[in-house]
Structure formats: C-alpha cells, structure tokens
N, C-alpha and C. Protein backbone atom coordinates (compact mmCIF):
# COMPACT_ATOMS: atom_id res chain seq x y z
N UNK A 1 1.19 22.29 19.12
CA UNK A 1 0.36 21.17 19.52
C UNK A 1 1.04 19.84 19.15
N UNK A 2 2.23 19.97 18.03
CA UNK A 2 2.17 18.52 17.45
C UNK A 2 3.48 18.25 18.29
N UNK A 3 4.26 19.20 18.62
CA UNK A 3 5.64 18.96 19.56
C UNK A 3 4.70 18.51 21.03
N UNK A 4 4.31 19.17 21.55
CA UNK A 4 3.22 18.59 22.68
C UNK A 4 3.38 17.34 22.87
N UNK A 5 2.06 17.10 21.65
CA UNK A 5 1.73 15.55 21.58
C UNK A 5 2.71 14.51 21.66
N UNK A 6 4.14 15.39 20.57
CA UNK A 6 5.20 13.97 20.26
C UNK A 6 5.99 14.19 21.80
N UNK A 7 6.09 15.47 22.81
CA UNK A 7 7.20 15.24 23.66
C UNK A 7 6.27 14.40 24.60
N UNK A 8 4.92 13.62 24.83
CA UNK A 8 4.07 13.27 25.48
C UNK A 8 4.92 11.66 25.21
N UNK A 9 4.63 10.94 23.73
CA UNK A 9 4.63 9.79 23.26
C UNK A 9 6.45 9.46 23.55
N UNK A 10 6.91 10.46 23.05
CA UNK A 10 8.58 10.05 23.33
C UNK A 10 8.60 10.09 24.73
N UNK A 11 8.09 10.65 25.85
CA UNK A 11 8.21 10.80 26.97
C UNK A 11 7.40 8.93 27.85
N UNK A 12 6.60 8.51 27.02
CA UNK A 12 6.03 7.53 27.40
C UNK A 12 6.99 6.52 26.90
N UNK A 13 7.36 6.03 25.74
CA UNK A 13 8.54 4.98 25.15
C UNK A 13 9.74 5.26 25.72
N UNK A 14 10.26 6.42 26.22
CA UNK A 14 11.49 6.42 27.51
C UNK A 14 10.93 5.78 28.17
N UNK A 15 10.14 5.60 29.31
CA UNK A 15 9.94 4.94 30.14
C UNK A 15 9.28 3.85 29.94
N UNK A 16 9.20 3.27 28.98
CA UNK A 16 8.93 1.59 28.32
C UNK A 16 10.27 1.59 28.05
N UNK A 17 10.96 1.91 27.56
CA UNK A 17 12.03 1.31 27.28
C UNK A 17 13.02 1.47 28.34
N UNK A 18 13.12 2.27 29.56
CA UNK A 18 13.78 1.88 30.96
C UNK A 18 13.51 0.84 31.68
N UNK A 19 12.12 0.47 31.43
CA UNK A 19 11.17 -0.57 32.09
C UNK A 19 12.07 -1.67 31.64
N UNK A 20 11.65 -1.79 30.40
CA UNK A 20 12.35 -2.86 29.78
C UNK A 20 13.41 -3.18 30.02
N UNK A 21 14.47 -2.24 29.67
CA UNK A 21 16.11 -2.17 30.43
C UNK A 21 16.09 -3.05 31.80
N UNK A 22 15.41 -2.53 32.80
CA UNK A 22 15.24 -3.34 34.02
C UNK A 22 14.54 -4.66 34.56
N UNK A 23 13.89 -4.39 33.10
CA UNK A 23 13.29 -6.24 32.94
C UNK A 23 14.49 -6.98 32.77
N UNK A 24 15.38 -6.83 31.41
CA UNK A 24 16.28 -7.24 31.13
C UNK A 24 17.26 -8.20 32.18
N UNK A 25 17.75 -7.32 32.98
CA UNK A 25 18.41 -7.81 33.99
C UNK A 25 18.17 -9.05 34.66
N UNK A 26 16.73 -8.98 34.79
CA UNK A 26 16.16 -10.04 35.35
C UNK A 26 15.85 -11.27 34.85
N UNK A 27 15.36 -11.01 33.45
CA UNK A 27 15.63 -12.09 32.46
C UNK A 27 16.08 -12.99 32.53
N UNK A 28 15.99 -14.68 32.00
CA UNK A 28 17.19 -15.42 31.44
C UNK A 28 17.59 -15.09 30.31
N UNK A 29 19.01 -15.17 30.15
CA UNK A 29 19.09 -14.70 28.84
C UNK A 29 19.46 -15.73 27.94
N UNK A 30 18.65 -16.75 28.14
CA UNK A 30 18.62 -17.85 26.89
C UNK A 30 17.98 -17.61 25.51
N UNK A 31 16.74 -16.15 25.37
CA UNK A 31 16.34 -15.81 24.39
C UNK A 31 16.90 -14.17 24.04
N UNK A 32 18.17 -14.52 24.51
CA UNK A 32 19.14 -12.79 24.32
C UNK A 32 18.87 -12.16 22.88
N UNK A 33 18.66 -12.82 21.74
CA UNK A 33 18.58 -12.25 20.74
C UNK A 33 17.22 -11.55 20.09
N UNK A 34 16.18 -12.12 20.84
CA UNK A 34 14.60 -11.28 20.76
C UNK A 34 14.48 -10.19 21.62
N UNK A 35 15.33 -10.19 23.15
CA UNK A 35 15.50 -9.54 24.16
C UNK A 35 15.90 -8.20 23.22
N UNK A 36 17.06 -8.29 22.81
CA UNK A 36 17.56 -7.59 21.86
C UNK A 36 17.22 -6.43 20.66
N UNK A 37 16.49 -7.84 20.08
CA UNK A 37 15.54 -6.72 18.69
C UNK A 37 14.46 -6.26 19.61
N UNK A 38 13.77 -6.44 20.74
CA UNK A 38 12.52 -5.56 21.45
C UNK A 38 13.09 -4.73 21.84
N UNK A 39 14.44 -4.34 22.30
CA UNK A 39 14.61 -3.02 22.79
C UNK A 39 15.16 -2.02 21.39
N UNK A 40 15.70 -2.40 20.83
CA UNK A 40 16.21 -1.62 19.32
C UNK A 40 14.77 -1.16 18.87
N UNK A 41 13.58 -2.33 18.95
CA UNK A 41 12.65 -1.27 18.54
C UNK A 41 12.11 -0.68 19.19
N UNK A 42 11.76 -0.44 20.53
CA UNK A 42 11.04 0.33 21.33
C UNK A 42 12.14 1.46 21.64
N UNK A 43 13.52 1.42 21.56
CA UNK A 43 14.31 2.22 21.40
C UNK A 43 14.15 3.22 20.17
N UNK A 44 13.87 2.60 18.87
CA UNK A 44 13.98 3.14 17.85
C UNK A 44 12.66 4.02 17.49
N UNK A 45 11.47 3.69 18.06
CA UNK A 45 10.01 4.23 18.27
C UNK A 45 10.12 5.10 19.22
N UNK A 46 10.86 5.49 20.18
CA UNK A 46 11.21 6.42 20.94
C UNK A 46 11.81 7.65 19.96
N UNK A 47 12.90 7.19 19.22
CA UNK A 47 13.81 8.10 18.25
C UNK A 47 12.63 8.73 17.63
N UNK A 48 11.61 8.31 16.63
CA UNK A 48 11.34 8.43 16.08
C UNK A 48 10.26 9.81 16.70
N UNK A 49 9.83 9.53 17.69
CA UNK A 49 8.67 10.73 18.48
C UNK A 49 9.43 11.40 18.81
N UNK A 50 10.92 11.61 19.65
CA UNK A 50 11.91 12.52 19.66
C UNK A 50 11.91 13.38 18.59
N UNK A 51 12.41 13.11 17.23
CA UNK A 51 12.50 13.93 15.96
C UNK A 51 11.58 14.03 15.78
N UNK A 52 10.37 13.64 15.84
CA UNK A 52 9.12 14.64 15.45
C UNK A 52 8.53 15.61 16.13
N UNK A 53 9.18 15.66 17.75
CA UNK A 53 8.73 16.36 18.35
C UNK A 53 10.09 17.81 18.33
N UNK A 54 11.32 17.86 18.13
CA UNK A 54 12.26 18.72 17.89
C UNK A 54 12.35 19.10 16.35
N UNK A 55 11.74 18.38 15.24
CA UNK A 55 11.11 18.79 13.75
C UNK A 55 10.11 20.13 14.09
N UNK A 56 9.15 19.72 15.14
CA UNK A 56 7.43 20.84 15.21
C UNK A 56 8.70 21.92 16.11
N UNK A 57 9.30 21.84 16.78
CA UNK A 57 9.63 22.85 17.51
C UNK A 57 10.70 23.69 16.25
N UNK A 58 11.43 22.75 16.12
CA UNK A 58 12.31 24.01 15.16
C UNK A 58 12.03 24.37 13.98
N UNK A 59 10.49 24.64 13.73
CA UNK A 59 9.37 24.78 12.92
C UNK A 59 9.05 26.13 13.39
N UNK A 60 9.37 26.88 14.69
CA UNK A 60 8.92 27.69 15.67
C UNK A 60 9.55 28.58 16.17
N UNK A 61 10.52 27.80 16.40
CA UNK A 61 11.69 28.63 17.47
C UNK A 61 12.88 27.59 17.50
N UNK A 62 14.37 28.82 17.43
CA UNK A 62 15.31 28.20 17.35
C UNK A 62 15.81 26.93 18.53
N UNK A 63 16.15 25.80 17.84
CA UNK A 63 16.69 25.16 18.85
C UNK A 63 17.78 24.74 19.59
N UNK A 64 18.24 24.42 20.78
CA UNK A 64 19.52 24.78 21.68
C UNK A 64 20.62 23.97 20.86
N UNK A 65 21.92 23.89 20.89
CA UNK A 65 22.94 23.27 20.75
C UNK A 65 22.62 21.69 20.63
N UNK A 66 22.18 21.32 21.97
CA UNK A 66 22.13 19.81 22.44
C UNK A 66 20.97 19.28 21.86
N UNK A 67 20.15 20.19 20.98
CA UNK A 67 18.93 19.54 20.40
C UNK A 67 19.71 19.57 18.49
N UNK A 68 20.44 20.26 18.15
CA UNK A 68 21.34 20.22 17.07
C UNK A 68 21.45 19.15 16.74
N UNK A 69 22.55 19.10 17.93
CA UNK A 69 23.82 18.03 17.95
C UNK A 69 22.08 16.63 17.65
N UNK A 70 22.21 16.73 18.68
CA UNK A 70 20.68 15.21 18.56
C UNK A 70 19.99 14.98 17.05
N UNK A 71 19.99 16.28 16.62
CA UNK A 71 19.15 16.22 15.35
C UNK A 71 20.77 15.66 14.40
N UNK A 72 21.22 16.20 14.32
CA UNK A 72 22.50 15.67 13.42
C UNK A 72 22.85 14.21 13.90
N UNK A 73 23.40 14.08 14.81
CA UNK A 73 23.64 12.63 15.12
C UNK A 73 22.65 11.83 14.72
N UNK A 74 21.26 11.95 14.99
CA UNK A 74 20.08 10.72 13.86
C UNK A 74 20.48 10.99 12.57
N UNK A 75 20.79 12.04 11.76
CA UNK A 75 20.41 12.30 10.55
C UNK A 75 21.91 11.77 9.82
N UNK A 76 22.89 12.17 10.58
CA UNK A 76 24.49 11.69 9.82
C UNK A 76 23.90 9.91 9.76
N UNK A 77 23.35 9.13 11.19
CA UNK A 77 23.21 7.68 10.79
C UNK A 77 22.61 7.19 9.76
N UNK A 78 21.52 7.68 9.16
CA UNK A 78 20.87 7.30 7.88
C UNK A 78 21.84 6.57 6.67
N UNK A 79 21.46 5.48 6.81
CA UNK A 79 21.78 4.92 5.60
C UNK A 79 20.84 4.95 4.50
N UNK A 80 19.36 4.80 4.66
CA UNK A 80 18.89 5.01 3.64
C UNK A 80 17.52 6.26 3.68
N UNK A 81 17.35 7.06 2.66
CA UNK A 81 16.47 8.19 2.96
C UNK A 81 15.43 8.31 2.35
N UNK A 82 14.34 7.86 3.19
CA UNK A 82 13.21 7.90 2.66
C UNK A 82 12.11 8.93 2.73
N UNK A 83 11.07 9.21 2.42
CA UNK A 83 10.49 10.09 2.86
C UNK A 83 10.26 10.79 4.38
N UNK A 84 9.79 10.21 5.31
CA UNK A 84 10.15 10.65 6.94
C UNK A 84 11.95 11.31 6.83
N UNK A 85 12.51 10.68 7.04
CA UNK A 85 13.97 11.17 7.24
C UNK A 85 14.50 12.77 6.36
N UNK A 86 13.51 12.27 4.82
CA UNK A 86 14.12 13.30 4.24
C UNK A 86 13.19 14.81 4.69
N UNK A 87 11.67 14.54 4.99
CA UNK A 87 11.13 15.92 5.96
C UNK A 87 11.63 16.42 6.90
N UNK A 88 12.02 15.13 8.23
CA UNK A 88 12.92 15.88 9.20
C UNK A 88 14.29 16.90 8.40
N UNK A 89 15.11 16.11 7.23
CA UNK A 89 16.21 16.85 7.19
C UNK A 89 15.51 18.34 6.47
N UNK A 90 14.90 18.21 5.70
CA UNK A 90 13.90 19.35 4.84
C UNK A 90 13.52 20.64 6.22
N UNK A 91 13.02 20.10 7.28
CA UNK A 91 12.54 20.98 7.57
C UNK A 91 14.03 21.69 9.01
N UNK A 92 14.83 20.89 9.22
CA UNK A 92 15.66 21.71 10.27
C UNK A 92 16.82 21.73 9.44
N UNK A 93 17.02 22.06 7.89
CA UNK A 93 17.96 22.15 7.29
C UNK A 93 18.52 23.67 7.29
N UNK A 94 17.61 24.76 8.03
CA UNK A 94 18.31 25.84 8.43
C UNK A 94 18.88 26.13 9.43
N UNK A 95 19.13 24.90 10.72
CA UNK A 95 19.08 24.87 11.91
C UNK A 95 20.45 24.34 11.81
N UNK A 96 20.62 23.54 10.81
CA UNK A 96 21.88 22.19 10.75
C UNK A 96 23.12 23.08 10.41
N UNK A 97 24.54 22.59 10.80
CA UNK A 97 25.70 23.04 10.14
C UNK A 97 25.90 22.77 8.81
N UNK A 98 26.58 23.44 8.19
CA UNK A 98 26.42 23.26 6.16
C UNK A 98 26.74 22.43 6.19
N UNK A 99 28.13 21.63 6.97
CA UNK A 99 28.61 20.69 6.39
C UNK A 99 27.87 19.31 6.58
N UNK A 100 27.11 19.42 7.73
CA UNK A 100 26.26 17.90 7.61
C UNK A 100 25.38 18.52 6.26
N UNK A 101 24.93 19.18 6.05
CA UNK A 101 23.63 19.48 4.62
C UNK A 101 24.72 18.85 3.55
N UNK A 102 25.64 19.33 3.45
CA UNK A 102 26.42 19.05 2.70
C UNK A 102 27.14 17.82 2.09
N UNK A 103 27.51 16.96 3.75
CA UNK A 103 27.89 15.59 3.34
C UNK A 103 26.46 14.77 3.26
N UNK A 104 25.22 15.00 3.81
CA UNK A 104 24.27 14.66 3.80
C UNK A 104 24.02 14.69 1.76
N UNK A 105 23.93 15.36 1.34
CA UNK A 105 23.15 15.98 -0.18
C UNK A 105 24.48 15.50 -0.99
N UNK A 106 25.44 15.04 -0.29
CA UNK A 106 26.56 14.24 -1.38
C UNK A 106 26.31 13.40 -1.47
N UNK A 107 26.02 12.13 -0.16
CA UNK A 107 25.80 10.88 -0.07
C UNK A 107 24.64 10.85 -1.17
N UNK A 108 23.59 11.11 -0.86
CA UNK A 108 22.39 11.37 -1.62
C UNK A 108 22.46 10.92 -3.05
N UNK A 109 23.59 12.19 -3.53
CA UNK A 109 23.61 12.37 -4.96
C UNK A 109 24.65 11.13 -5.33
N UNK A 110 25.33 10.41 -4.37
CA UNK A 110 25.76 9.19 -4.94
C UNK A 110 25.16 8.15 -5.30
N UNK A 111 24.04 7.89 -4.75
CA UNK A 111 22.81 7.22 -4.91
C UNK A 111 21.73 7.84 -5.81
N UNK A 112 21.78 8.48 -6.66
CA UNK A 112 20.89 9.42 -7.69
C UNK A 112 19.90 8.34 -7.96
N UNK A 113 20.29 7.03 -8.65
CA UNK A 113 19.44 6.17 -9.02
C UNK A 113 17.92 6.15 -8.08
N UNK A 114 18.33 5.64 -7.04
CA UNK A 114 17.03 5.39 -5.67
C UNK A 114 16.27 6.37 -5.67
N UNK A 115 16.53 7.42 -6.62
CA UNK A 115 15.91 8.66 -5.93
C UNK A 115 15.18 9.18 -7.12
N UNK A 116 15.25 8.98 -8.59
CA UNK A 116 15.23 9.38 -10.08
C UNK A 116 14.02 9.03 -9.89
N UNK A 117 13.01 9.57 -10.11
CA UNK A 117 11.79 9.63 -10.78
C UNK A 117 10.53 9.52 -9.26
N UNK A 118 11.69 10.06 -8.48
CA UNK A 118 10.67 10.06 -7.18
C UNK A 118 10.27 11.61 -6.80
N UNK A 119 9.11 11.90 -7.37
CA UNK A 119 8.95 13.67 -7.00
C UNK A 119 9.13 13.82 -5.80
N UNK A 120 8.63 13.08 -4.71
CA UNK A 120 8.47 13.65 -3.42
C UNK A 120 9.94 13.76 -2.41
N UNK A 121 10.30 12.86 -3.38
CA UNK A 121 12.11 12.68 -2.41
C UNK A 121 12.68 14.07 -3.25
N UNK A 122 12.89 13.78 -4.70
CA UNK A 122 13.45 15.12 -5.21
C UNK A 122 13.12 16.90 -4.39
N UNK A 123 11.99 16.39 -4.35
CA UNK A 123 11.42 17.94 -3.64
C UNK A 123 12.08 17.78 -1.95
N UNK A 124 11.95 16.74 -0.98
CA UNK A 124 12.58 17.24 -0.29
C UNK A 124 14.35 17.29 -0.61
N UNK A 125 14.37 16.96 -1.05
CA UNK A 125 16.16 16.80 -1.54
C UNK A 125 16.40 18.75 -1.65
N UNK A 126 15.48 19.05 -2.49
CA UNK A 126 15.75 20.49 -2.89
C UNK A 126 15.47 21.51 -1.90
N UNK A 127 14.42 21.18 -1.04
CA UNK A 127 13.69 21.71 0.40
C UNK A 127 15.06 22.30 1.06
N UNK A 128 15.57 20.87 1.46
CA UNK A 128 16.64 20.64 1.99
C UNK A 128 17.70 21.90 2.00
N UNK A 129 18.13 21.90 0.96
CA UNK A 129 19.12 22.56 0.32
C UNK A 129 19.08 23.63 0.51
N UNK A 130 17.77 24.28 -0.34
CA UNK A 130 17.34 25.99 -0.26
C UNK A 130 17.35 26.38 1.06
N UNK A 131 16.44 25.74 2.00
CA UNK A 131 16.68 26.25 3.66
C UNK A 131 18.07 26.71 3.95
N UNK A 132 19.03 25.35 3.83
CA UNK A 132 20.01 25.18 4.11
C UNK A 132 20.90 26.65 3.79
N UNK A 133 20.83 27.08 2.12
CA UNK A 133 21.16 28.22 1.93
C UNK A 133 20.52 29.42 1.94
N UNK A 134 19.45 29.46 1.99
CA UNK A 134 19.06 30.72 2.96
C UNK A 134 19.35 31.73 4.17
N UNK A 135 19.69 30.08 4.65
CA UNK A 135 20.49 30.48 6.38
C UNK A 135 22.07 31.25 5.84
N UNK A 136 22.43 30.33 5.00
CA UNK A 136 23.80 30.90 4.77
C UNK A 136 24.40 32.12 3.86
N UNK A 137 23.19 32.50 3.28
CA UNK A 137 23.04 33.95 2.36
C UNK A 137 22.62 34.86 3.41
N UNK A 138 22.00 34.79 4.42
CA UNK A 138 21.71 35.92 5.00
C UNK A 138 23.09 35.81 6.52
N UNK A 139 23.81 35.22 6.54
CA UNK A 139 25.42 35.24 7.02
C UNK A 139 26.39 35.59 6.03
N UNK A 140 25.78 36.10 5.29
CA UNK A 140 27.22 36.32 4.29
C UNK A 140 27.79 35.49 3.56
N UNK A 141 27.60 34.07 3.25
CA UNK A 141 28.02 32.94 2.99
C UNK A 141 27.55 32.55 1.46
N UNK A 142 27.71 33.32 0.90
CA UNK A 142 27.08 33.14 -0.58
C UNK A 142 27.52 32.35 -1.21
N UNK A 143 28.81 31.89 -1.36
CA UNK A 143 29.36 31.18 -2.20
C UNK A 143 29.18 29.47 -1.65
N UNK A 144 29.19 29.26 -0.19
CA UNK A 144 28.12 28.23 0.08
C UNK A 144 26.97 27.74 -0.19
N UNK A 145 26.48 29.00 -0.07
CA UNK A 145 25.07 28.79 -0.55
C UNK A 145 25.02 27.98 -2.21
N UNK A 146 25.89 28.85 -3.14
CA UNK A 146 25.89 28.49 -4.40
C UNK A 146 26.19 26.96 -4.41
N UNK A 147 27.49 26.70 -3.66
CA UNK A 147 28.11 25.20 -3.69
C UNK A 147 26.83 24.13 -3.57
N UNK A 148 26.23 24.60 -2.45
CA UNK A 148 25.19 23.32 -2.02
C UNK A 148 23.75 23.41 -2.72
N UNK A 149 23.54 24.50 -3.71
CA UNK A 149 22.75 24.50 -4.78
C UNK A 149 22.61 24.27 -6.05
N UNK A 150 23.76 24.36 -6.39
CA UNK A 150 24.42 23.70 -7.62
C UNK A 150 24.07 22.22 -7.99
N UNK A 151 24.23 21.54 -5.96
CA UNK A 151 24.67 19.97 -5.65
C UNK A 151 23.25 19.71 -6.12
N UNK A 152 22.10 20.38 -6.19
CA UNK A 152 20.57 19.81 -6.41
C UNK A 152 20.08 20.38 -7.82
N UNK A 153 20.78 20.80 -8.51
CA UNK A 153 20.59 21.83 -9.78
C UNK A 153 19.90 20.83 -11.19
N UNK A 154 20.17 19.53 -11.10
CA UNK A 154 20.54 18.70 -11.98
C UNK A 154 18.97 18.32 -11.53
C-alpha cells in the first residue's frame, strides 16, 4: 500500500516538474536563480517519493538492477545522514553491493562525532550493517560480513 501511494505522489511531481521544465523555456530568465532553486526542489520532492516508494518495495520483493543502481546513486550522494536517509540505507542494505555499505559505514564512522549519543542514528547505522551481512553470510562471504561488523562494533 505504501509503495502504491509513494509510486502515485512521485508519479505526480514527475509531471510538475516536466511542467515546469517547459515553463522554463518560456520564461524570462531575468529571475534564473529562483527559476532554479524551484526546480531542485520539486526535483528533489520527487527523489524523495521515488525512495520511499522502492524502500516499501524492496521491503517485499527483490528489486531489478536499474532500481539498485537508483537506490545507490541517491545514497553514495549523501553528504549528510540523517534519520530518513539512514532508514532508506537500513532497510535496502541487503539489496545494496558491500562496497557501497561499506564506503557508506566508513564515511559515517569518520564523522563519529554527529552521530555519538544519537540512539536512533546508531541503531540505524547498525540496521544497516547486519542486513548488509546477512546477505553476505548466506553467499559464503563471511569474512565480509565480519569486516563490515566490526566497522559498527564500537
């Protein structure tokens, strides 16, 4: 129901934000720089119902390559990880390749400070991880598994 709903809302902000695109054109562009931040955010409010709607699905059932790749490409951009970002990564962290979990939960731990005394980030931090090696203990991959559990041990 909740992938539904979000492929409904992302399906509506695509087409606000094509609209827009084609407003654009037409525009003067003497106020190019508001032009600008309105589409980054109606762009970015689009992103955002996208990953919540490929979060509920690969909650369910595995998802294709090109929904991967999509989920990794938002998640490598993160500069900073807050709660939302860190559920999406929490919950398709069995779906993801180790090595994004991996350079993902390094960056992280370079930033330990931002994150110290925050239960809810710690827990997905660890979410994260365990999925992550689950997937890779039941491939044979044990000693991965260990590496990227170790990285949350502390």
């Amino acid at each position: 129901m909740i992938q539904n709903e979000a492929h409904k809302y992302a399906n509506n902000q695509e087409i606000k934000v094509k609209i827009l695109e084609e407003n654009f054109e037409t525009l003067n562009y003497n106020n190019e720089w508001l032009e600008l931040h309105s589409q980054e955010r109606l762009t970015r409010q689009y992103t955002d119902y996208r990953f919540l709607e490929l979060t509920a699905k690969a909650c369910h059932q595995i998802l294709n390559k090109e929904e991967v790749t999509e989920i990794s490409d938002f998640l490598f951009g993160i500069e900073l990880w807050l709660e939302y970002s860190l559920g999406i990564l929490a919950l398709n962290a069995w779906q993801l390749p180790y090595s994004l979990v991996y350079a993902i939960i390094s960056d992280i731990n370079l930033h330990e400070k931002e994150y110290k005394g925050k239960l809810i980030y710690r827990r997905r931090i660890v979410q994260t991880a365990r999925r992550c090696a689950m997937t890779l203990i039941s491939r044979g991959e044990t000693q991965k598994a260990s590496d990227l559990l170790s990285m949350v041990h502390h």
